[in-house]
Each structure stands twice: as structure tokens, then as C-alpha cells.
N, C-alpha and C. Protein backbone atom coordinates (compact mmCIF):
# COMPACT_ATOMS: atom_id res chain seq x y z
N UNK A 1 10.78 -0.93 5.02
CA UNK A 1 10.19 -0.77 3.70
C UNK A 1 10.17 0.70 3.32
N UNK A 2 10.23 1.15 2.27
CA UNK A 2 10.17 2.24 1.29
C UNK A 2 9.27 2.06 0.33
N UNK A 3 8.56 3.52 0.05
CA UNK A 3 7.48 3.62 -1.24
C UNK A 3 7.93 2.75 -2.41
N UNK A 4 9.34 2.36 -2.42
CA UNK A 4 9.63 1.53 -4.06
C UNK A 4 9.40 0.57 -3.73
N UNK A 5 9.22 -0.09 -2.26
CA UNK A 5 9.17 -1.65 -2.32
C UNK A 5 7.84 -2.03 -2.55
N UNK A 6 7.04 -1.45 -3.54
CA UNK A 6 5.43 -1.72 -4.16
C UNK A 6 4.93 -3.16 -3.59
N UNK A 7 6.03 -4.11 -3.95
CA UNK A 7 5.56 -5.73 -3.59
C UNK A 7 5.39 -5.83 -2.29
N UNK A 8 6.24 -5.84 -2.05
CA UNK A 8 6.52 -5.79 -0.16
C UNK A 8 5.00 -5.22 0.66
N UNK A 9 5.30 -3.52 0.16
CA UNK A 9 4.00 -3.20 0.96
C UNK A 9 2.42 -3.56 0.17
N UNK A 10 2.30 -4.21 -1.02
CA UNK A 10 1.29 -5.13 -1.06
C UNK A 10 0.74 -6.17 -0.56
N UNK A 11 2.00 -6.93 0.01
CA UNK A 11 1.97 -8.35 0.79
C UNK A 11 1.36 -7.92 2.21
N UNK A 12 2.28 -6.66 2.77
CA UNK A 12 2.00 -6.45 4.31
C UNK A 12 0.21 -6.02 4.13
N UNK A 13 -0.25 -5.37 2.87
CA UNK A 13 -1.76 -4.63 3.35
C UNK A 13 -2.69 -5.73 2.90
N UNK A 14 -1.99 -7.24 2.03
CA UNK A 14 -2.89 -8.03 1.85
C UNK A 14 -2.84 -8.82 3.08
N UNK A 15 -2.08 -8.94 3.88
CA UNK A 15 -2.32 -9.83 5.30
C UNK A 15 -2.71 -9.34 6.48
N UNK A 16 -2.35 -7.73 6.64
CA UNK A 16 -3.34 -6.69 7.08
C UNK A 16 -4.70 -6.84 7.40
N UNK A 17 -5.04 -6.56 5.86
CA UNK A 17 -6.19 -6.19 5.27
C UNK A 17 -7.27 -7.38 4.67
N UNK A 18 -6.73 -8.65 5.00
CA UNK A 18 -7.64 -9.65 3.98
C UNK A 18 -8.81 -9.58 3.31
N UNK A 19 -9.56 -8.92 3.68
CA UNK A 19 -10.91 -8.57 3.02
C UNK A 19 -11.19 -7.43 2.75
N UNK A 20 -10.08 -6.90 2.49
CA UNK A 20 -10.82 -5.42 2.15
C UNK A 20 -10.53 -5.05 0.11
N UNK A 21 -11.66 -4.67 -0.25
CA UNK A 21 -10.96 -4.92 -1.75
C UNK A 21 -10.18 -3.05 -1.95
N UNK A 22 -9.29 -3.81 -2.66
CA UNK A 22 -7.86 -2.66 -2.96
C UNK A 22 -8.49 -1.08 -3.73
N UNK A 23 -9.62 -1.82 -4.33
CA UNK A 23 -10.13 -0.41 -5.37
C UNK A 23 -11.13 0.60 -4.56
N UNK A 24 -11.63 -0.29 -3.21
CA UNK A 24 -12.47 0.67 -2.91
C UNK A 24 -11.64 1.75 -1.80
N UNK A 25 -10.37 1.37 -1.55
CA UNK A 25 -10.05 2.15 -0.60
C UNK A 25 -9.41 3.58 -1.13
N UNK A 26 -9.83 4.62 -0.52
CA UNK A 26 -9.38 5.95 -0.88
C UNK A 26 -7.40 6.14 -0.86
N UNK A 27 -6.61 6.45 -2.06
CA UNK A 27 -5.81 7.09 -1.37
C UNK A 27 -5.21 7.45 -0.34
N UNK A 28 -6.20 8.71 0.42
CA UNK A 28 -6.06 9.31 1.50
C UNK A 28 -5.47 8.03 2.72
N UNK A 29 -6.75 6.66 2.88
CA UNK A 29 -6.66 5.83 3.46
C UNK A 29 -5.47 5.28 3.57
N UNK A 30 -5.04 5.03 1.97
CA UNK A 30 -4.07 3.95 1.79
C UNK A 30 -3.04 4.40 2.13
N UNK A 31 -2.21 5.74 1.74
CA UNK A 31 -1.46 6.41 2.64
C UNK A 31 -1.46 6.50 3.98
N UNK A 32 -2.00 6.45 4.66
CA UNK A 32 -1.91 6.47 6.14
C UNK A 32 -1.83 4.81 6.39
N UNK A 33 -2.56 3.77 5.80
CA UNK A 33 -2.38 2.43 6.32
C UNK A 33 -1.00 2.09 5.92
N UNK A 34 -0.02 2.48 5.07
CA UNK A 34 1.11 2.06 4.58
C UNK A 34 1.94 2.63 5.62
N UNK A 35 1.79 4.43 5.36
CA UNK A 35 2.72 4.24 7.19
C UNK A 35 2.41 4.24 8.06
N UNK A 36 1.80 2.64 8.47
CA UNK A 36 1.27 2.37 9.92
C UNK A 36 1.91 0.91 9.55
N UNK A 37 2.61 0.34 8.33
CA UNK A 37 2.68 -0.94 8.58
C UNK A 37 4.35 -0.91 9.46
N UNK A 38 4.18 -2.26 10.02
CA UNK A 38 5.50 -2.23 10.78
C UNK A 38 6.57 -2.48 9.42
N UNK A 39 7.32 -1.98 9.85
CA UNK A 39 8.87 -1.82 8.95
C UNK A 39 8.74 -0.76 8.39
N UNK A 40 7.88 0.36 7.79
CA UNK A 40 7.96 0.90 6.87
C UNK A 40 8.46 2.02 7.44
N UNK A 41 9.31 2.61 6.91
CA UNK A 41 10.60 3.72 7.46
C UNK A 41 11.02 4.81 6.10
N UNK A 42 10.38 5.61 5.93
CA UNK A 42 10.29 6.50 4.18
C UNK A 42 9.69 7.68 4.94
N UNK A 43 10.12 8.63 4.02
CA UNK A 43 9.24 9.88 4.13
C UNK A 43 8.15 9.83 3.82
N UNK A 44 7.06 10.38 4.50
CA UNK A 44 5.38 10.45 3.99
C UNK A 44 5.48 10.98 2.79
N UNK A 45 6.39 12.23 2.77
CA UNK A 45 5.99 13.10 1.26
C UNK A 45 6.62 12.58 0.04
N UNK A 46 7.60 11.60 0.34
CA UNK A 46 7.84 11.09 -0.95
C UNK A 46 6.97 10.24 -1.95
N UNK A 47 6.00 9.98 -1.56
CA UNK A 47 4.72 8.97 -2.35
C UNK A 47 4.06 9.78 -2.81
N UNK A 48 3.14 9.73 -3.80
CA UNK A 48 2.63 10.56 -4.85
C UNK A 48 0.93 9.34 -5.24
N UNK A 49 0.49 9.74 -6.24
CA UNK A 49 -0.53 9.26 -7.06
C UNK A 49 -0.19 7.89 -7.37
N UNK A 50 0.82 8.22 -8.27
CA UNK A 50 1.93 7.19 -9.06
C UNK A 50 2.25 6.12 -8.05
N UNK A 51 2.80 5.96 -6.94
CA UNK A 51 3.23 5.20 -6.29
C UNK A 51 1.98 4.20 -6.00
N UNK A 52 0.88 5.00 -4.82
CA UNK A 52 0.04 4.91 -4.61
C UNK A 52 -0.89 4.15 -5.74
N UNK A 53 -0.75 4.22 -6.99
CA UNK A 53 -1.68 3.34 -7.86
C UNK A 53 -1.37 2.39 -7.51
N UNK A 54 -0.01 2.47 -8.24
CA UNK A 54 1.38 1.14 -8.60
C UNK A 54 0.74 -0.08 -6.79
N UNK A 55 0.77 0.51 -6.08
CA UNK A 55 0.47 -0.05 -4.94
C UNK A 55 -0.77 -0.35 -4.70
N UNK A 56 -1.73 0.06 -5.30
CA UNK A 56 -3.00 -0.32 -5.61
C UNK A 56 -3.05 -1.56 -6.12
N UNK A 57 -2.70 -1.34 -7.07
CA UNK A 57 -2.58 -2.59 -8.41
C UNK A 57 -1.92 -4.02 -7.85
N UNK A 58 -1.03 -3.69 -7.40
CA UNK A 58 -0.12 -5.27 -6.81
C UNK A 58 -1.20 -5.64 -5.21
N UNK A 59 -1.83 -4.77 -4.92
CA UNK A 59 -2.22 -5.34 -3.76
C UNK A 59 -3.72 -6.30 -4.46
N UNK A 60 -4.07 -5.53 -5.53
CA UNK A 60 -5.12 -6.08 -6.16
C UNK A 60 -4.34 -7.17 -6.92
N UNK A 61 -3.16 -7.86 -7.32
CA UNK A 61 -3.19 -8.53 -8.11
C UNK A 61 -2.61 -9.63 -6.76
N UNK A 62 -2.48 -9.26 -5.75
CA UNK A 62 -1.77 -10.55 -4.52
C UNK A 62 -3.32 -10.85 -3.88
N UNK A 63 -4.20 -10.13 -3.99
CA UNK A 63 -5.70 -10.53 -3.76
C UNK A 63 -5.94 -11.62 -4.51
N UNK A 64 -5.40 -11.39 -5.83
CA UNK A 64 -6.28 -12.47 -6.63
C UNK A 64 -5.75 -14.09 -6.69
């Protein structure tokens, strides 16, 4: 996985993560739990705010 695959690494932090809700987690967090999921193979520094929302958002909308 790569920072563009938004869906992908939504699916992996909603089966991860089942109970954890998407809005309360910091950034900081969510970056480090993304590269800890298995497959994910990207540069750390290529993800930004932007990504990181975008990845917010789909993990909050595969919650629902």
C-alpha cells in the first residue's frame, strides 16, 4: 500500500482499529499506525495533512 491507496489503508485501520473513532485520533497517531500496517511500503515523508484527512474521512465513512 501507498499514501494514494486512501481506501485500502481505511479498510486495514478499520479492522485494526474497530473501536476506535477516526476523529479522535491525532494525526501524529495516525501516521505512525498507517506505517505499521502490514503491506504498506511508501515513504513516511510523502503524506502530508491532505492525505492524512482524505484518510481520516474514508476510515470514518467504512465505520459507518
Amino acid at each position: 500500500m501507498k499514501w494514494t491507496d486512501v481506501q485500502d489503508i481505511a479498510i486495514a485501520l478499520h479492522e485494526k482499529f474497530p473501536d476506535t473513532d477516526p476523529l479522535s485520533v491525532r494525526f501524529t497517531d495516525l501516521h505512525k499506525w498507517i506505517r505499521e500496517l502490514p503491506g504498506f511500503a511508501d515513504d513516511p515523508n510523502k503524506s502530508g495533512e491532505k492525505i492524512l484527512e482524505a484518510i481520516q474521512m474514508a476510515w470514518l465513512d467504512e465505520r459507518e
